[in-house]
PDB file of N, CA and C in Angstrom:
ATOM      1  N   UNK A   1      23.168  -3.733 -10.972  1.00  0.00           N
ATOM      2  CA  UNK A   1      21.762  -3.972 -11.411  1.00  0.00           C
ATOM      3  C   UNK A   1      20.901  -4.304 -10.186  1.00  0.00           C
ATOM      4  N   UNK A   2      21.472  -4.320  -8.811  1.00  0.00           N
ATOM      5  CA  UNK A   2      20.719  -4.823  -7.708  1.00  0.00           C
ATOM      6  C   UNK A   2      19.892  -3.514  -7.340  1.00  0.00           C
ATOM      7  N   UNK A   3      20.690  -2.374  -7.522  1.00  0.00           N
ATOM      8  CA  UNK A   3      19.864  -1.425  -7.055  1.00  0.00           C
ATOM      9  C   UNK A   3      18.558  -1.052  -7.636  1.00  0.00           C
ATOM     10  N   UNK A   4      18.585  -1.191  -9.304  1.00  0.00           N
ATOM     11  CA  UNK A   4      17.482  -1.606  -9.474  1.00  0.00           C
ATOM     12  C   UNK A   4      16.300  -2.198  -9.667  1.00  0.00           C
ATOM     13  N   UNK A   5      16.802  -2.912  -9.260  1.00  0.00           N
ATOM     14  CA  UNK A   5      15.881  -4.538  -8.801  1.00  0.00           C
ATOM     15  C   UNK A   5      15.302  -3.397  -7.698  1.00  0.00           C
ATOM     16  N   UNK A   6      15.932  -3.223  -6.687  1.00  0.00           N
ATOM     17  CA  UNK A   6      15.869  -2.858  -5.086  1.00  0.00           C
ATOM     18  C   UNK A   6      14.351  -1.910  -5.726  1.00  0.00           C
ATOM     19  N   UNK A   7      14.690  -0.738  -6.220  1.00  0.00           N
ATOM     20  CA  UNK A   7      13.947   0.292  -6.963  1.00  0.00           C
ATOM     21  C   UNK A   7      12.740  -0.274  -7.559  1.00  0.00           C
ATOM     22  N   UNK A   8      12.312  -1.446  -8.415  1.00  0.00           N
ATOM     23  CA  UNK A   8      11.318  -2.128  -9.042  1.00  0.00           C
ATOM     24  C   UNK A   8      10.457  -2.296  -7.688  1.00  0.00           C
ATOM     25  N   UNK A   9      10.796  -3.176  -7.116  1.00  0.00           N
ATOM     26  CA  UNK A   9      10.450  -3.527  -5.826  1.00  0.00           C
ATOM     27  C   UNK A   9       9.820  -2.991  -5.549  1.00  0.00           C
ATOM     28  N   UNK A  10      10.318  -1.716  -4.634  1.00  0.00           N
ATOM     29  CA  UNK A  10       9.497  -0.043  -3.717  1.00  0.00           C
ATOM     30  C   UNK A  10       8.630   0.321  -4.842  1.00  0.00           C
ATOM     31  N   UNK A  11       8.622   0.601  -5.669  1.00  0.00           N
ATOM     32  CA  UNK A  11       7.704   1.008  -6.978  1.00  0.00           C
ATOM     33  C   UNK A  11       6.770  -0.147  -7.038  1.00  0.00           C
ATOM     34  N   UNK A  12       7.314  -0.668  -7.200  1.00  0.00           N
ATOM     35  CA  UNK A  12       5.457  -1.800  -7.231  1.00  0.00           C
ATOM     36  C   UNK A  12       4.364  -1.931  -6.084  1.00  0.00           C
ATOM     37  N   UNK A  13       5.430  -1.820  -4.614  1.00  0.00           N
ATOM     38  CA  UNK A  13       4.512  -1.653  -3.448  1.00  0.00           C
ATOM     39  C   UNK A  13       3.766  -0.748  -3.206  1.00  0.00           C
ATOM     40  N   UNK A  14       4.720   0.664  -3.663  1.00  0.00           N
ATOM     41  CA  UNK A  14       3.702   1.983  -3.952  1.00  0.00           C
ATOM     42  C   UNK A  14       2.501   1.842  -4.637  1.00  0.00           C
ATOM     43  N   UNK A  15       2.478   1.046  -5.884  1.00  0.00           N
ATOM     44  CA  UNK A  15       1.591   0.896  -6.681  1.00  0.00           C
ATOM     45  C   UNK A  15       0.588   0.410  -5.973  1.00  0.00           C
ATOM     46  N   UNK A  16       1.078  -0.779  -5.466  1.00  0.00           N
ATOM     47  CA  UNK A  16      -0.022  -1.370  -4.722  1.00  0.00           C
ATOM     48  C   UNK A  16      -0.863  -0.840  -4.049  1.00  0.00           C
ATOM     49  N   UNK A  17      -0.110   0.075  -2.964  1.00  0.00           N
ATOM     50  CA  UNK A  17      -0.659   0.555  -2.038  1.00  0.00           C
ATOM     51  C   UNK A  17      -1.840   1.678  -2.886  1.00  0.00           C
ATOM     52  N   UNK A  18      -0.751   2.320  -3.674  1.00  0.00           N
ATOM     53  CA  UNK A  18      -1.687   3.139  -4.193  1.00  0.00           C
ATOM     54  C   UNK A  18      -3.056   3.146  -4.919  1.00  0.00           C
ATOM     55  N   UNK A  19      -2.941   1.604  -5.280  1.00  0.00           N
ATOM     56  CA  UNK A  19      -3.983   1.022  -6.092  1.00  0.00           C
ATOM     57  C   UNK A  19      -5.257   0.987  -4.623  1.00  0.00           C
ATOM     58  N   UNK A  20      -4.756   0.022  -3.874  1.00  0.00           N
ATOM     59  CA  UNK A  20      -5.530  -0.308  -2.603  1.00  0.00           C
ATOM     60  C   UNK A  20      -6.394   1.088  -2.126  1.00  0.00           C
ATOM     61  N   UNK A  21      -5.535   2.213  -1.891  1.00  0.00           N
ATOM     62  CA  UNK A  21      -6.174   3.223  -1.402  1.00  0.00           C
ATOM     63  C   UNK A  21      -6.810   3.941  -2.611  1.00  0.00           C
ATOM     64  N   UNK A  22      -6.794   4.009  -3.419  1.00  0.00           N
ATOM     65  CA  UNK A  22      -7.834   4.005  -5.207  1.00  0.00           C
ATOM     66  C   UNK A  22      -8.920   3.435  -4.782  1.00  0.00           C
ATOM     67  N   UNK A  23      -8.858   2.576  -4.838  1.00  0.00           N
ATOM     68  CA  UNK A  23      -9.890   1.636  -4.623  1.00  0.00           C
ATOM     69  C   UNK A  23     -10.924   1.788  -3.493  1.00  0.00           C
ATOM     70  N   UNK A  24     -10.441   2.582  -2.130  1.00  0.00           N
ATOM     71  CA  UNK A  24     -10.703   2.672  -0.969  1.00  0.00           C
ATOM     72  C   UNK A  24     -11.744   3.569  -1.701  1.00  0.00           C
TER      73      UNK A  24
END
């Protein structure tokens, strides 16, 4: 189950990022 923890993780930062540059 760590790996997807690991996986949640990278996926939310994407989001982020992706949100951030949305926003841009």
């Amino acid at each position: 189950m760590e790996e997807s923890e690991r996986v949640d993780s990278r996926v939310g930062r994407f989001r982020l990022v992706s949100h951030c540059c949305l926003r841009d």
